[in-house]
C-alpha atoms as a PDB file:
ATOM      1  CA  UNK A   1     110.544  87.686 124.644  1.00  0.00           C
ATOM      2  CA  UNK A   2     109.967  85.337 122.270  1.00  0.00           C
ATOM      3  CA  UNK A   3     106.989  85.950 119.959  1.00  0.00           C
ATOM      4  CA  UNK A   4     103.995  83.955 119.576  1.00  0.00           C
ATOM      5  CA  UNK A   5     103.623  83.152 115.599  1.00  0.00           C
ATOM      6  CA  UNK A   6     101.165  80.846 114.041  1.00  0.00           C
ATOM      7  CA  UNK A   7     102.970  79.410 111.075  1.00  0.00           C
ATOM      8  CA  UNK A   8      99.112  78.350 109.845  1.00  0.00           C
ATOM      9  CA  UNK A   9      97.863  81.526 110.447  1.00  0.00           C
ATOM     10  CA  UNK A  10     100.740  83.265 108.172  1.00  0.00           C
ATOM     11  CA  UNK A  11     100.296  81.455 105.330  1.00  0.00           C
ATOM     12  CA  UNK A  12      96.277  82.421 105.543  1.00  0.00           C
ATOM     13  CA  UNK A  13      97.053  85.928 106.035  1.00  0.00           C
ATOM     14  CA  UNK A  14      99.039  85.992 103.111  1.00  0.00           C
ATOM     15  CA  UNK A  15      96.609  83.621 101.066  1.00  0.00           C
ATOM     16  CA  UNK A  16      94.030  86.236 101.869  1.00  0.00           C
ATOM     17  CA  UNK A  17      95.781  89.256 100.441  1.00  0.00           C
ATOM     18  CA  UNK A  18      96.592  87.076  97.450  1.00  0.00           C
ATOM     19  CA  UNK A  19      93.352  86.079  97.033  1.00  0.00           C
ATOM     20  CA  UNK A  20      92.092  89.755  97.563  1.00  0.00           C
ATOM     21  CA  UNK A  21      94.751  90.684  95.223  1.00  0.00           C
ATOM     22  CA  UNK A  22      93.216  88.345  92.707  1.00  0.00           C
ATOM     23  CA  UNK A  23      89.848  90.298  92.804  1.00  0.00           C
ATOM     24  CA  UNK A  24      90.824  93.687  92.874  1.00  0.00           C
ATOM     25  CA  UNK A  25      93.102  93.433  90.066  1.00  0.00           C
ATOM     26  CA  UNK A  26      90.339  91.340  88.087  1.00  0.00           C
ATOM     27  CA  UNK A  27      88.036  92.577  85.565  1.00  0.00           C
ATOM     28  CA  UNK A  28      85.017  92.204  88.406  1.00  0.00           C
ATOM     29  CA  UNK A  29      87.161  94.913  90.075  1.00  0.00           C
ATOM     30  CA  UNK A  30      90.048  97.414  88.487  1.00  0.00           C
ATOM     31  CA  UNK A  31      91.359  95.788  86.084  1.00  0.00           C
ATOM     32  CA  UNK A  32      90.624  98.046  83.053  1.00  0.00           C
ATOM     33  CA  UNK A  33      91.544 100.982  84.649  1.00  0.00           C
ATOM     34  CA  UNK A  34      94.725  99.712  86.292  1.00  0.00           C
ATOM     35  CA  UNK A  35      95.645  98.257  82.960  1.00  0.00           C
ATOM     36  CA  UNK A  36      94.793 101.604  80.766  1.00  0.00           C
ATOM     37  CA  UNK A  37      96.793 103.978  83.059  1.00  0.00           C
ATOM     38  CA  UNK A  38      99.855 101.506  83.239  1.00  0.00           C
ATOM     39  CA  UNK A  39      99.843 101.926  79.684  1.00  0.00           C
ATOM     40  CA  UNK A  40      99.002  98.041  79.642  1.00  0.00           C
ATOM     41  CA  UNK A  41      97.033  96.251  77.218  1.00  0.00           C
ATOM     42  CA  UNK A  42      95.991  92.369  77.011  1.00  0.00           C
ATOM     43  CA  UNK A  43      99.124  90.989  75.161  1.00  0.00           C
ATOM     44  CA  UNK A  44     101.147  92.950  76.965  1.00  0.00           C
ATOM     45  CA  UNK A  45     100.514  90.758  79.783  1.00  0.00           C
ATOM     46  CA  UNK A  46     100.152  87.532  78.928  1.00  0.00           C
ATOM     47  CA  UNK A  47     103.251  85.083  79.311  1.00  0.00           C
ATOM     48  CA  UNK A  48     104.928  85.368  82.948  1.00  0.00           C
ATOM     49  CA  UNK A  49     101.987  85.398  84.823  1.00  0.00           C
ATOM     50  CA  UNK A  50     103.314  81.675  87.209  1.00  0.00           C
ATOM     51  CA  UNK A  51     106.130  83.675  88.091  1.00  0.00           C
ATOM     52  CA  UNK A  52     104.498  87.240  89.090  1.00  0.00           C
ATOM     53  CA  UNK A  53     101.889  84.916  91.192  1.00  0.00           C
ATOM     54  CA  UNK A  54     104.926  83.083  92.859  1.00  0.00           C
ATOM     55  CA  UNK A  55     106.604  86.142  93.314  1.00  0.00           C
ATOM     56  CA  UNK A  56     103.592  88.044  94.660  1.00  0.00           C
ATOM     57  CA  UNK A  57     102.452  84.959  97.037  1.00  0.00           C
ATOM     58  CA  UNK A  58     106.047  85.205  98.455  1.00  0.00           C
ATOM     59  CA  UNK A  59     105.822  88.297  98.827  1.00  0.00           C
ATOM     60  CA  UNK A  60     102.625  88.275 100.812  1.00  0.00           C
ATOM     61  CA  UNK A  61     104.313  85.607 102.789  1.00  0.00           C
ATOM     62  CA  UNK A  62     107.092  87.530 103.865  1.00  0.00           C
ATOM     63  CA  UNK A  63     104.567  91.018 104.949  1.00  0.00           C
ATOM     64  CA  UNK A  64     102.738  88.365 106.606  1.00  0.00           C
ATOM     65  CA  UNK A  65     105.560  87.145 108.963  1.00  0.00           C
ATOM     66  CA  UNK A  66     106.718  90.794 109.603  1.00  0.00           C
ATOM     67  CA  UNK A  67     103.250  91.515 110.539  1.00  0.00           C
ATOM     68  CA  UNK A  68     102.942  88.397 112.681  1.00  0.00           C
ATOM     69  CA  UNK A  69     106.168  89.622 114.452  1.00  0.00           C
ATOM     70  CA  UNK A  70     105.203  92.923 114.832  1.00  0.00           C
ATOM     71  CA  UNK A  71     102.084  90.972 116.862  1.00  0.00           C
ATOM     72  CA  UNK A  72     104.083  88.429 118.437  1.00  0.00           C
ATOM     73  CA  UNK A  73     103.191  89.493 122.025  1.00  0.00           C
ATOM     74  CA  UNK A  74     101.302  87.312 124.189  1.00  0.00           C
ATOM     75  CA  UNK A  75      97.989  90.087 124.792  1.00  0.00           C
ATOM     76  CA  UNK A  76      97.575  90.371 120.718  1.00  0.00           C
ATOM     77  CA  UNK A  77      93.660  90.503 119.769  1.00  0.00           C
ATOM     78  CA  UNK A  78      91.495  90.426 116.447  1.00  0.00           C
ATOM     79  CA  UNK A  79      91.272  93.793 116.834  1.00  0.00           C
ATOM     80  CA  UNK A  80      94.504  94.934 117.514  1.00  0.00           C
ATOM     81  CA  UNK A  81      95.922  92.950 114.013  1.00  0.00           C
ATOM     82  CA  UNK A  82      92.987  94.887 112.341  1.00  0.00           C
ATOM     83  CA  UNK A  83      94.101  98.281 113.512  1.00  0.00           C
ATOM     84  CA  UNK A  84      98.034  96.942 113.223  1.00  0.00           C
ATOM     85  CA  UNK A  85      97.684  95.979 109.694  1.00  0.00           C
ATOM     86  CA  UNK A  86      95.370  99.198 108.899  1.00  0.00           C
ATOM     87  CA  UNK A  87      98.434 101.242 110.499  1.00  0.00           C
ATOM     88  CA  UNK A  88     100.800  99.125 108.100  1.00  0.00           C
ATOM     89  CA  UNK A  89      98.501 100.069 105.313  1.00  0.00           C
ATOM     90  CA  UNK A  90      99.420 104.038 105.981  1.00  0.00           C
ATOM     91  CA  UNK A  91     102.934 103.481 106.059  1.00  0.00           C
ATOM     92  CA  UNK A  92     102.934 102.081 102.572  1.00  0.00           C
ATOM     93  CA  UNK A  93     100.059 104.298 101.306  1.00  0.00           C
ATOM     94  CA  UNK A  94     102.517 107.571 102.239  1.00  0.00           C
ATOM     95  CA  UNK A  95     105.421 105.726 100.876  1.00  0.00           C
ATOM     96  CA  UNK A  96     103.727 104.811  97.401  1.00  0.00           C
ATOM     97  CA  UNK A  97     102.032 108.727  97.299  1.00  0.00           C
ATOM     98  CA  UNK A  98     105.852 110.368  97.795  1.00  0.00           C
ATOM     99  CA  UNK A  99     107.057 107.793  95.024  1.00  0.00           C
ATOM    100  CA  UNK A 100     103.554 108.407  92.809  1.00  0.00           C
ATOM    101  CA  UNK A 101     103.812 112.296  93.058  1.00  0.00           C
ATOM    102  CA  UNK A 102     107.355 112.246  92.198  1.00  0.00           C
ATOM    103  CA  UNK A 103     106.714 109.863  89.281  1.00  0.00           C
ATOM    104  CA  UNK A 104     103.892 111.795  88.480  1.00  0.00           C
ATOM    105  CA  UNK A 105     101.717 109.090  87.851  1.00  0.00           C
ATOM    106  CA  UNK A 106      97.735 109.213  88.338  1.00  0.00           C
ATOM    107  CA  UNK A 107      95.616 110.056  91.036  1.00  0.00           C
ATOM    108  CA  UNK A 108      93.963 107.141  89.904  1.00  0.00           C
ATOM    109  CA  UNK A 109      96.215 104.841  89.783  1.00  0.00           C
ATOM    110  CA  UNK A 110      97.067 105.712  93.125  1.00  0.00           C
ATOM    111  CA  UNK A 111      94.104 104.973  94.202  1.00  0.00           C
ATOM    112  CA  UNK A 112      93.674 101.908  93.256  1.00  0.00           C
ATOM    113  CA  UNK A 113      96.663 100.369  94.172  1.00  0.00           C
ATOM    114  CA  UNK A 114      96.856 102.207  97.733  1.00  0.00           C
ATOM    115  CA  UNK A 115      93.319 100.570  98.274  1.00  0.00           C
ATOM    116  CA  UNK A 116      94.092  97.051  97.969  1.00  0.00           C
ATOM    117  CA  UNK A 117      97.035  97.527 100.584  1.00  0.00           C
ATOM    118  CA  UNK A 118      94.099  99.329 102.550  1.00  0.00           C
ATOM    119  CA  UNK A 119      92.041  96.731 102.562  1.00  0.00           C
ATOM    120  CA  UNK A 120      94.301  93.713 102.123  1.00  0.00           C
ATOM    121  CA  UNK A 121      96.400  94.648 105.270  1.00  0.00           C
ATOM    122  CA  UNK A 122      93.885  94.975 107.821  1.00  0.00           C
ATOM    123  CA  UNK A 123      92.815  91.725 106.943  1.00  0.00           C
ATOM    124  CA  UNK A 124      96.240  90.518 107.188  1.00  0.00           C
ATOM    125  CA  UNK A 125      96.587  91.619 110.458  1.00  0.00           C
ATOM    126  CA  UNK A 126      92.792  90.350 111.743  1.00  0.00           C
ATOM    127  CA  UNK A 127      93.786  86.758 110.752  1.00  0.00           C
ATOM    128  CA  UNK A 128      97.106  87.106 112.351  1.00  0.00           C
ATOM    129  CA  UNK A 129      95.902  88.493 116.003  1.00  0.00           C
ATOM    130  CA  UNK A 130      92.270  86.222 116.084  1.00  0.00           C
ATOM    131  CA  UNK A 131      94.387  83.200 114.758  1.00  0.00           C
ATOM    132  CA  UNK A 132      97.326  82.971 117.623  1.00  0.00           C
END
């Protein structure tokens, strides 16, 4: 079977969690806290930054191809992406809670990074299966 991807739609989905990205880790959003418990301060992260977003926007790129694989079949929906992505989202959300309690890092921190995937991914996955 071969799947049905929207190249167009891909990039958006992955634009979006960018962009979401972009806010959550903002000062509008988490951006103190994330930066106290990484132990980060404002120099710390300055210089670098074209490459992380390059990086990161690849990245989303490649998540949102999987994603649109994963979807590829002809009877995808809007709401099926939604609840796909959301299921993605607890895959990675278990996976970064078995790394987090083993690196014993905080709750917090946790927390904020497991809810942009939780919110970022369910997106993803609404674009992908409205957009076929």
């Amino acid at each position: 079977m071969t799947p049905h991807i929207n190249p167009l739609a891909v990039g958006a989905a992955a634009l979006s969690a960018f962009l979401i990205g972009g806010v959550w880790y903002s000062p509008i959003a988490f951006a103190r806290p994330w930066m106290t418990l990484n132990g980060f301060d404002q120099a710390s992260l300055e210089g670098g930054t074209g490459k992380i977003f390059a990086i990161s926007f690849l990245l989303e790129l490649v998540a949102s191809a999987n994603l649109a694989f994963f979807l590829g079949g002809p009877d995808t929906t809007a709401m099926w992406g939604a609840t796909a992505g959301a299921l993605t989202a607890v895959w990675i959300v278990a996976a970064f809670g078995v790394t987090y309690a083993f690196e014993r890092k905080p709750l917090k921190l946790f927390l904020i990074n497991a809810g942009y995937h939780s919110v970022a991914l369910p997106l993803m996955g609404l674009i992908l299966g409205a957009w076929r």
